[in-house]
N, C-alpha and C. Protein backbone atom coordinates (compact mmCIF):
# COMPACT_ATOMS: atom_id res chain seq x y z
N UNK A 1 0.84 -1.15 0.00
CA UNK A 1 0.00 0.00 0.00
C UNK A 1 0.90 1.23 0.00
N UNK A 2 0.14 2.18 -0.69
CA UNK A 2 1.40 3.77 -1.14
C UNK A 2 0.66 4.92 -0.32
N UNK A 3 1.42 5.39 0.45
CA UNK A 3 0.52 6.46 0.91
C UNK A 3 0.53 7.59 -0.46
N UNK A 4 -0.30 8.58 0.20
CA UNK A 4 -0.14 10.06 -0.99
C UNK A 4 1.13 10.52 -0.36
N UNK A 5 1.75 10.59 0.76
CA UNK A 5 2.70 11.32 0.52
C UNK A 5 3.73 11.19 -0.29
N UNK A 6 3.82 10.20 -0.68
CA UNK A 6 5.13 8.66 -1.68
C UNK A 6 5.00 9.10 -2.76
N UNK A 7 4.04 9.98 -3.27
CA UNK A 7 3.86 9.94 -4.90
C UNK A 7 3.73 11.13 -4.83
N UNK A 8 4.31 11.68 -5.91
CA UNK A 8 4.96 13.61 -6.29
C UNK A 8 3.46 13.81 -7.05
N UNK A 9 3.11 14.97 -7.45
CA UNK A 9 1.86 15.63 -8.02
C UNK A 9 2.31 15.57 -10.00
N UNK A 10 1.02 15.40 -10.26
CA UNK A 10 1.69 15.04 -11.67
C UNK A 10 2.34 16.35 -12.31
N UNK A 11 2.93 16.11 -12.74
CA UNK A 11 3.93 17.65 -13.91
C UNK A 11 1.99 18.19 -14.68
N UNK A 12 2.55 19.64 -14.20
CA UNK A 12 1.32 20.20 -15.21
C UNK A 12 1.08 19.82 -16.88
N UNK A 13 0.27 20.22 -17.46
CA UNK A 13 0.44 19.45 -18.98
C UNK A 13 0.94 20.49 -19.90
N UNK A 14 1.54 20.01 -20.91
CA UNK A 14 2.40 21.23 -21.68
C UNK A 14 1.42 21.60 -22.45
N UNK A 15 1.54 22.54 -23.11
CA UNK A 15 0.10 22.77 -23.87
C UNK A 15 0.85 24.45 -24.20
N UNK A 16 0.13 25.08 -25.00
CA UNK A 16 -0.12 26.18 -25.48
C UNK A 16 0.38 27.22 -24.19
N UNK A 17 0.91 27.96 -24.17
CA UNK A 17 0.98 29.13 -22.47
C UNK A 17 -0.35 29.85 -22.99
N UNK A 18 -0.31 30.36 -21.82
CA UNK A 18 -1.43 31.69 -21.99
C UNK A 18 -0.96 32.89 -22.44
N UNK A 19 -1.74 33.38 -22.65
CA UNK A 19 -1.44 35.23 -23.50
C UNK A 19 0.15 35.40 -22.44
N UNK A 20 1.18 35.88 -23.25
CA UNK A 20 2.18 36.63 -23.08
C UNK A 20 2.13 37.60 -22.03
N UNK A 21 2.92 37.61 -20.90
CA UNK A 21 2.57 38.91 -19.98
C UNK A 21 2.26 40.35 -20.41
N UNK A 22 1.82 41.11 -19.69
CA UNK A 22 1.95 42.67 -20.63
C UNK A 22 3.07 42.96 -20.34
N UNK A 23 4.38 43.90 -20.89
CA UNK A 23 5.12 44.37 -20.24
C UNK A 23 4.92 45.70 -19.68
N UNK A 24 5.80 46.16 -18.15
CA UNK A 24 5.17 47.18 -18.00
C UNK A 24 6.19 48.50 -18.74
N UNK A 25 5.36 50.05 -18.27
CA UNK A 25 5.85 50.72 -19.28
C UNK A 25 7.34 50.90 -18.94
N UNK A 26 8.06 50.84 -17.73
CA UNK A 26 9.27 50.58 -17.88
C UNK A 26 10.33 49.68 -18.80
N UNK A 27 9.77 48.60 -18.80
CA UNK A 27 10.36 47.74 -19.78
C UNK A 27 10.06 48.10 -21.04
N UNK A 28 9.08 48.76 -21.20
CA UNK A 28 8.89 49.19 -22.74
C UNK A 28 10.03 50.61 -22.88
N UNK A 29 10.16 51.46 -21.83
CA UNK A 29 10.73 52.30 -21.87
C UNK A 29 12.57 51.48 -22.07
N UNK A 30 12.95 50.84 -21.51
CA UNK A 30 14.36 49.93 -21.95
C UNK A 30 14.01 49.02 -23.36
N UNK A 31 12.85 48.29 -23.37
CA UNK A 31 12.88 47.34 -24.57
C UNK A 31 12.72 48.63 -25.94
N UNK A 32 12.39 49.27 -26.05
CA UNK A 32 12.90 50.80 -26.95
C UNK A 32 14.20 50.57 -27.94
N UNK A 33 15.63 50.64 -25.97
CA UNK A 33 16.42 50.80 -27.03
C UNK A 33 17.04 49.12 -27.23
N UNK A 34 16.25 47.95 -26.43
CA UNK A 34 17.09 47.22 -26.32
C UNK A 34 16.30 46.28 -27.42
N UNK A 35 15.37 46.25 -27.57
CA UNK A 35 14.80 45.31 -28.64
C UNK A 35 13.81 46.09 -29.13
N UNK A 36 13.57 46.81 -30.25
CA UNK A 36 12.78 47.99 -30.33
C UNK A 36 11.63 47.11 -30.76
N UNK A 37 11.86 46.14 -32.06
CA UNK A 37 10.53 45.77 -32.81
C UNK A 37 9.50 44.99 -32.27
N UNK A 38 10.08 43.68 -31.29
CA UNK A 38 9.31 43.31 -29.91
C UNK A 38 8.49 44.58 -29.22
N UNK A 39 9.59 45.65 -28.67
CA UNK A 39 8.81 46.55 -28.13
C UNK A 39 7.48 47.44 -28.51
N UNK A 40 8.12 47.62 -30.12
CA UNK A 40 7.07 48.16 -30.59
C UNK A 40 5.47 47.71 -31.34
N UNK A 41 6.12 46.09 -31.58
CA UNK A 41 4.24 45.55 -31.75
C UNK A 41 3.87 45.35 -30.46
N UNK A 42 4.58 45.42 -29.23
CA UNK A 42 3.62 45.44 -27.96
C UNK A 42 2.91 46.64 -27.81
N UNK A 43 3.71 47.96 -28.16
CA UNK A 43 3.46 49.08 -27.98
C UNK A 43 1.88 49.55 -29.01
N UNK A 44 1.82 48.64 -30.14
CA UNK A 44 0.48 48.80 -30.85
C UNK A 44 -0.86 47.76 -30.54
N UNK A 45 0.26 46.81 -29.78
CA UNK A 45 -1.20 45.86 -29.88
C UNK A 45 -1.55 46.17 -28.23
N UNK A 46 -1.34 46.61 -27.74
CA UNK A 46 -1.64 47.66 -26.17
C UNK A 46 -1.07 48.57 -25.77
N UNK A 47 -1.95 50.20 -26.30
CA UNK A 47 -0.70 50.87 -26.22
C UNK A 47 -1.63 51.54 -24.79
N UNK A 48 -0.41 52.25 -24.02
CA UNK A 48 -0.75 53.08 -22.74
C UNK A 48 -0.26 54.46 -23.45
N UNK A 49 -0.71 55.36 -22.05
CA UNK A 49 0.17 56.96 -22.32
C UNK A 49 0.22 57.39 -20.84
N UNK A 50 -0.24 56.76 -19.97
CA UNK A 50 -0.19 57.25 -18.98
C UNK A 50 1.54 57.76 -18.05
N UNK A 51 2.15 56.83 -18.34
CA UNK A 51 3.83 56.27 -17.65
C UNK A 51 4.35 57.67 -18.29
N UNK A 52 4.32 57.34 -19.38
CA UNK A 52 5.19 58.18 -20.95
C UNK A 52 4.45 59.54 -20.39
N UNK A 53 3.37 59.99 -20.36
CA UNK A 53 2.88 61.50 -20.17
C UNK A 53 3.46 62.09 -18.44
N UNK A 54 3.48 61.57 -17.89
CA UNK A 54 4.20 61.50 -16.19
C UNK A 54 5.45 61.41 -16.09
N UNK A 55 5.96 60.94 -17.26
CA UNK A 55 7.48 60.90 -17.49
C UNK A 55 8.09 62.22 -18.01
N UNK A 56 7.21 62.44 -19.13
CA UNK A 56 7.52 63.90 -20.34
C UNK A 56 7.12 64.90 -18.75
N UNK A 57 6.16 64.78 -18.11
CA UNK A 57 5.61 65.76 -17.44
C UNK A 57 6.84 66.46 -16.21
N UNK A 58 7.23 65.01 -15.61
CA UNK A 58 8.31 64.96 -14.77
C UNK A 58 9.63 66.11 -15.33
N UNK A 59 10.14 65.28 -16.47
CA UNK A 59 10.90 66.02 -16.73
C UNK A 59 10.91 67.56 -17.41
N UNK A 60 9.88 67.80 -17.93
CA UNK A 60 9.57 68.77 -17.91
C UNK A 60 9.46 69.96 -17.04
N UNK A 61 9.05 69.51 -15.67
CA UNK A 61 8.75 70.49 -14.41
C UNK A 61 10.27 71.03 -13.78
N UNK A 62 11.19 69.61 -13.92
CA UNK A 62 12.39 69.70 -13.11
C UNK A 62 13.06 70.56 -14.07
N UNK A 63 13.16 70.51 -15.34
CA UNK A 63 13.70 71.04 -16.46
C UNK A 63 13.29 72.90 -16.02
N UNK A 64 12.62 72.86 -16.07
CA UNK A 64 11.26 74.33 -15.71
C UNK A 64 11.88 74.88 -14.45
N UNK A 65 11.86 74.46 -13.41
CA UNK A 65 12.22 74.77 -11.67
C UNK A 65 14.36 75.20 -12.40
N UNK A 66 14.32 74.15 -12.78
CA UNK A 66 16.06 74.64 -13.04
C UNK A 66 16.48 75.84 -13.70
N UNK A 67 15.75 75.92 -14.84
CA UNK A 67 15.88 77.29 -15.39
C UNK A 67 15.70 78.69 -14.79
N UNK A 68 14.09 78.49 -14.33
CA UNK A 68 14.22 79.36 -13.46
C UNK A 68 14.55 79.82 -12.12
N UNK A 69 15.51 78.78 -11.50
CA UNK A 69 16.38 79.18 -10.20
C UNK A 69 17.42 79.77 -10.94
N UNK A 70 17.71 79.50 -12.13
CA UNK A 70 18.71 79.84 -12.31
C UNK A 70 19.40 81.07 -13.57
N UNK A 71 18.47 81.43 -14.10
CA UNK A 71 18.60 82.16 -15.17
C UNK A 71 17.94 83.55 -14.33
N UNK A 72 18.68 85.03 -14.62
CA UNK A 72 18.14 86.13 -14.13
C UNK A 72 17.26 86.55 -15.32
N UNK A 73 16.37 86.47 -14.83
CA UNK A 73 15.07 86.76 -15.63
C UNK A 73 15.15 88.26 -16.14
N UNK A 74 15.71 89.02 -14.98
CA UNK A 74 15.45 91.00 -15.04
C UNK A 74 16.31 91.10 -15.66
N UNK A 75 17.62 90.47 -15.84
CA UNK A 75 18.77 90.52 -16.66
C UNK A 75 17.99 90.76 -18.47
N UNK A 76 17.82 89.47 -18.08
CA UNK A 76 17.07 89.07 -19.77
C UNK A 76 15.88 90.36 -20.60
N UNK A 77 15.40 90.71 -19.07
CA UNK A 77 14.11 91.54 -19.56
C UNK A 77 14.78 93.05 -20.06
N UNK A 78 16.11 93.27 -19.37
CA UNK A 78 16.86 94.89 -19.66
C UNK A 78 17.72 94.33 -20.79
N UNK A 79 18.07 93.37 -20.93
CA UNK A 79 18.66 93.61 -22.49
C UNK A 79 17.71 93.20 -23.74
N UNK A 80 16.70 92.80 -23.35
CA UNK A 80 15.78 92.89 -24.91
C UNK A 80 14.68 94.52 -24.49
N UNK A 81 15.09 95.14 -23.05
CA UNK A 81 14.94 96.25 -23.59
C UNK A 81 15.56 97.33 -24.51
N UNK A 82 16.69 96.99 -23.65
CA UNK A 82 17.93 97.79 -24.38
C UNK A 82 17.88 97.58 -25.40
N UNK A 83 17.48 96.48 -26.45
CA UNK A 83 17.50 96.65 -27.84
C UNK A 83 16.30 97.17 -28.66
N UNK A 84 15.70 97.57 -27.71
CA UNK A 84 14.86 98.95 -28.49
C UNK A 84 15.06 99.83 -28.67
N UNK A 85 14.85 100.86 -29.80
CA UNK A 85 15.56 102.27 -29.88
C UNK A 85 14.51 102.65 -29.39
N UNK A 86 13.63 102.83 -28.86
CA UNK A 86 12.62 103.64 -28.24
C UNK A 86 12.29 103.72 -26.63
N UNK A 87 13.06 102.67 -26.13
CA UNK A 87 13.35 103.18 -24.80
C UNK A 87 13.84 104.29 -24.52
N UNK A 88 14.37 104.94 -25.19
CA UNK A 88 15.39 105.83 -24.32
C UNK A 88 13.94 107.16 -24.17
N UNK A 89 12.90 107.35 -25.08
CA UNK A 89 12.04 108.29 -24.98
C UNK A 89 11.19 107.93 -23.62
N UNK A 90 11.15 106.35 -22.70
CA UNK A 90 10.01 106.27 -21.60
C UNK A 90 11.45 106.88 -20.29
N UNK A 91 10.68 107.00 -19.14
CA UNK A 91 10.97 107.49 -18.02
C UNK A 91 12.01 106.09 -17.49
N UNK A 92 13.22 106.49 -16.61
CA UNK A 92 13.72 105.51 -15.87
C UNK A 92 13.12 104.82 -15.08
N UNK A 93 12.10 104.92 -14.41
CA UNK A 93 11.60 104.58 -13.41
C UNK A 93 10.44 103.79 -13.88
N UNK A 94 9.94 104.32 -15.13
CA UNK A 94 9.28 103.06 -15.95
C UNK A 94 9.66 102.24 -16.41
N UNK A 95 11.39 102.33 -16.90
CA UNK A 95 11.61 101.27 -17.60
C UNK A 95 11.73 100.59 -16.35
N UNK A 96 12.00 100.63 -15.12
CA UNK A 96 12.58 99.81 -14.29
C UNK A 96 11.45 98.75 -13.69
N UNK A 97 10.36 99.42 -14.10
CA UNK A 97 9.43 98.84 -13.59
C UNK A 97 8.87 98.03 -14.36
N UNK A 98 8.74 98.30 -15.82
CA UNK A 98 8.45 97.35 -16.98
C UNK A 98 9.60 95.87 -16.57
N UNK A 99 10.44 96.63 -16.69
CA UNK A 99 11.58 95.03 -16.14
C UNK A 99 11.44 94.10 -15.39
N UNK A 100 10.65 94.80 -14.26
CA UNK A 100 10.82 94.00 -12.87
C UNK A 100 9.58 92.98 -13.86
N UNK A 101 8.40 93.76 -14.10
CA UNK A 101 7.23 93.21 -14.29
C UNK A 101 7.38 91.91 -15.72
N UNK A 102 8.48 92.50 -16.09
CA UNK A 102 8.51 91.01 -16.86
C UNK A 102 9.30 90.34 -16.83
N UNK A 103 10.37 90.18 -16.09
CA UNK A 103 11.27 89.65 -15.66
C UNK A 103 10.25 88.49 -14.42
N UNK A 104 9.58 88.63 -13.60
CA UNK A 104 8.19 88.01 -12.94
C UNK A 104 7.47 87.15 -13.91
N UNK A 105 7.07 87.85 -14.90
CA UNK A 105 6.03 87.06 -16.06
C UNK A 105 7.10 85.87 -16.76
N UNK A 106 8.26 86.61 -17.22
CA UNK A 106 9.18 85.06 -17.70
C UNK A 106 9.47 84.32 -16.62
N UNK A 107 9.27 83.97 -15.07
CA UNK A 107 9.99 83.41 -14.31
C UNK A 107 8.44 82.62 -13.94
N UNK A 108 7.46 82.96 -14.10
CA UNK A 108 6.55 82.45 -13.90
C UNK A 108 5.70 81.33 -15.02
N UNK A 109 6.00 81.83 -16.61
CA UNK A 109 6.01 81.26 -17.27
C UNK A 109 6.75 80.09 -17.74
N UNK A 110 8.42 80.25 -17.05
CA UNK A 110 9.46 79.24 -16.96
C UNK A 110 8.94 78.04 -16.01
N UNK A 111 7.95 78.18 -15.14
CA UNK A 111 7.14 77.36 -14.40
C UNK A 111 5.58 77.18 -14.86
N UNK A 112 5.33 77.34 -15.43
CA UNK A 112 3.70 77.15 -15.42
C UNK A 112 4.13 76.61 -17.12
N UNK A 113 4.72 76.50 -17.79
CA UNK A 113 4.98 76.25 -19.38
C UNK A 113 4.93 74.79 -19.49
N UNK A 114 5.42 73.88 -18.83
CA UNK A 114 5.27 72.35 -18.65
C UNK A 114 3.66 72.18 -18.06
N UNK A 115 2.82 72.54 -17.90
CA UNK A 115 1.47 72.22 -17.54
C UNK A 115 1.01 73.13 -18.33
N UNK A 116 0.80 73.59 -18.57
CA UNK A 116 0.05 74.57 -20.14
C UNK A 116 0.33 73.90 -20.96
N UNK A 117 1.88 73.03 -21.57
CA UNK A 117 1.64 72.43 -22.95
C UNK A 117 1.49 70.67 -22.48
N UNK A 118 1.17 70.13 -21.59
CA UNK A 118 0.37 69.25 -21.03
C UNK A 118 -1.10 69.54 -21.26
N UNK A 119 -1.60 70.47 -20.97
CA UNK A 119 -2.99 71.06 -20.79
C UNK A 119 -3.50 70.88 -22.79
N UNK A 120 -2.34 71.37 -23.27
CA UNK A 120 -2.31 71.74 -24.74
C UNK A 120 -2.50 70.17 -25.31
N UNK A 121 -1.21 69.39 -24.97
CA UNK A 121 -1.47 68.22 -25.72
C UNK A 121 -2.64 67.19 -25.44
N UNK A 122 -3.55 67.76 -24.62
CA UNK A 122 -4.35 66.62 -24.15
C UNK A 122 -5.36 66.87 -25.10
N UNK A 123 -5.55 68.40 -24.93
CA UNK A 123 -6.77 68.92 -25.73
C UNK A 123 -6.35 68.40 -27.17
N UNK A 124 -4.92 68.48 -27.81
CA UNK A 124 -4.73 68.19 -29.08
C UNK A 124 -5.32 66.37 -29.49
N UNK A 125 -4.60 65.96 -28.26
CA UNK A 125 -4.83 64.50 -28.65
C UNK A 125 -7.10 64.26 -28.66
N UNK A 126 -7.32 64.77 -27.46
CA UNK A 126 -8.89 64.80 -27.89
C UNK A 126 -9.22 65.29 -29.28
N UNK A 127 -9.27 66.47 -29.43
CA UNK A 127 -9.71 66.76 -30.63
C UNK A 127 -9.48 65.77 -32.08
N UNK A 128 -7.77 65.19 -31.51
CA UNK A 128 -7.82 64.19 -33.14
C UNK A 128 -8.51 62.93 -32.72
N UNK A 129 -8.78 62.27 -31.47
CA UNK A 129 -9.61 60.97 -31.46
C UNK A 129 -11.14 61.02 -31.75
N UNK A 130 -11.66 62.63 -31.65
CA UNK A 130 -12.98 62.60 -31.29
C UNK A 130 -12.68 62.86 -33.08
N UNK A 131 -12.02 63.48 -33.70
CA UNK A 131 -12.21 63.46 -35.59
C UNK A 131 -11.88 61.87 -36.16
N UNK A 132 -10.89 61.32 -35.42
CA UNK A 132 -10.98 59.80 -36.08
C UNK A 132 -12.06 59.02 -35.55
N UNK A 133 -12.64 59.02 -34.48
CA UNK A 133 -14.07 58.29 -34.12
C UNK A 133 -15.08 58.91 -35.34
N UNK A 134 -15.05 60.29 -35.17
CA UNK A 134 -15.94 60.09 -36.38
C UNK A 134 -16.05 60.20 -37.76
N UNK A 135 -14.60 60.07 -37.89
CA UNK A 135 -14.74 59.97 -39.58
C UNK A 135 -14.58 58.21 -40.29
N UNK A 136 -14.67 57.62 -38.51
CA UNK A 136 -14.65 56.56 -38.71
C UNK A 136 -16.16 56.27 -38.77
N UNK A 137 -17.01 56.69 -37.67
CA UNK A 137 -18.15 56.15 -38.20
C UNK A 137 -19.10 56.65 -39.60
N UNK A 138 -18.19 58.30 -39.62
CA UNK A 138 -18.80 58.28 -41.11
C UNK A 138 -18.40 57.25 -42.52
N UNK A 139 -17.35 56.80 -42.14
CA UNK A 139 -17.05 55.72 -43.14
C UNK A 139 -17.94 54.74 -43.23
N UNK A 140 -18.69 54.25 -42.23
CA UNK A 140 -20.06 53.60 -41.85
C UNK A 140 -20.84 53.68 -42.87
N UNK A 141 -21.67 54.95 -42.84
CA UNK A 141 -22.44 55.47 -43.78
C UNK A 141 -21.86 55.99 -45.21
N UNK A 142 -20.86 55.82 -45.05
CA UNK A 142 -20.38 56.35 -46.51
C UNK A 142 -20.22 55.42 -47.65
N UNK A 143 -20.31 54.04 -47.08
CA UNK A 143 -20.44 53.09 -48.04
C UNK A 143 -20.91 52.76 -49.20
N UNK A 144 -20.69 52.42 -50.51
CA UNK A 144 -21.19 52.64 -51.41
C UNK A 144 -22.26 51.95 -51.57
N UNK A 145 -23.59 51.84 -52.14
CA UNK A 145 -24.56 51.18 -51.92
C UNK A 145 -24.51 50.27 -53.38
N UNK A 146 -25.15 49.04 -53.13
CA UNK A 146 -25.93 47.90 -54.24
C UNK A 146 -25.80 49.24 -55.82
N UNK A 147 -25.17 49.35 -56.61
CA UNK A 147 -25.87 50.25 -58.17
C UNK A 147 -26.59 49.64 -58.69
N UNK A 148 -27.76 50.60 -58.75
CA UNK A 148 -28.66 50.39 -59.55
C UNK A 148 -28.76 50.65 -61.08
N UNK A 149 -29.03 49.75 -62.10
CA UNK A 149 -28.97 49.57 -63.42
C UNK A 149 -29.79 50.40 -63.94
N UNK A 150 -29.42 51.77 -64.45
CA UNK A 150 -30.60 52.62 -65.17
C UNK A 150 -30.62 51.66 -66.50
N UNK A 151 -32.02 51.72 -67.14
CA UNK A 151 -32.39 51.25 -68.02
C UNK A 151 -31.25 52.12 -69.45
N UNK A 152 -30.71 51.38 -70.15
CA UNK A 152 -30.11 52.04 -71.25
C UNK A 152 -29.07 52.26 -71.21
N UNK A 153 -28.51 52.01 -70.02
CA UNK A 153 -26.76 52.43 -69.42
C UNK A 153 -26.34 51.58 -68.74
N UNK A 154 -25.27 50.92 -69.36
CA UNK A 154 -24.09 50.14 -68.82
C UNK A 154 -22.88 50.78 -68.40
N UNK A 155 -22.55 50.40 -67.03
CA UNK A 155 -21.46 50.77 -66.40
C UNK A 155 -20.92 49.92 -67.14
């Protein structure tokens, strides 16, 4: 007599695997440069944007914060004054103040410019899915219908 413990569990059966894992977007982000064409029919036959838009976004912000710690903005704003010949007719005390005031607006824009063209590409990408949804379903209706044989005329 055999107990069950005496006898091992049978080997699973070989057969077909199941669907391929997904990879995640990291590995798609390395399989890119390391096996691109693998990477890239994964990349069509399930594509994401979420990783990739958080990524662009990321670097974008840090990119943004660096510049403007570090670039003098009022600097920038008095020499593309200075290259007007028509400064010299406003008041000192205006120009100084025009400076400050945009020397502020570029330092603020050096930060807010990575979420404005985030803001931008989303709206871009809507606008072209909501025109391919429907020029897809107008393709629907656009179908050519059964021709009908006018009497006397051969196509």
């Amino acid at each position: 007599m055999t107990s069950t413990l005496d006898t091992a569990p049978p080997p699973p059966p070989e057969g077909p695997e199941g669907p391929p894992a997904k990879p995640s977007s990291f590995d798609r982000i390395i399989g890119v440069l390391m096996a691109p064409s693998e990477t890239f029919e994964s990349i069509a036959a399930r594509p994401n944007w979420g990783v990739p838009l958080i990524i662009i976004l990321v670097i974008a912000v840090v990119s943004g914060v660096l510049v403007a710690t570090r670039v003098n903005f009022n600097d920038l704003a008095r020499e593309a004054m200075e290259m007007n010949p028509n400064v010299s007719q406003i008041p000192a005390d205006r120009v100084d103040s025009m400076i400050k005031v945009s020397g502020a607006m570029m330092k603020i824009s050096a930060y807010a410019s990575p979420f404005l063209l985030t803001i931008l590409f989303v709206v871009v990408a809507g606008v072209l899915l909501v025109s391919s949804v429907c020029s897809a379903a107008a393709s629907r209706f656009c179908r050519p219908s059964r021709q009908r044989s006018t009497p006397g005329f051969r196509a």
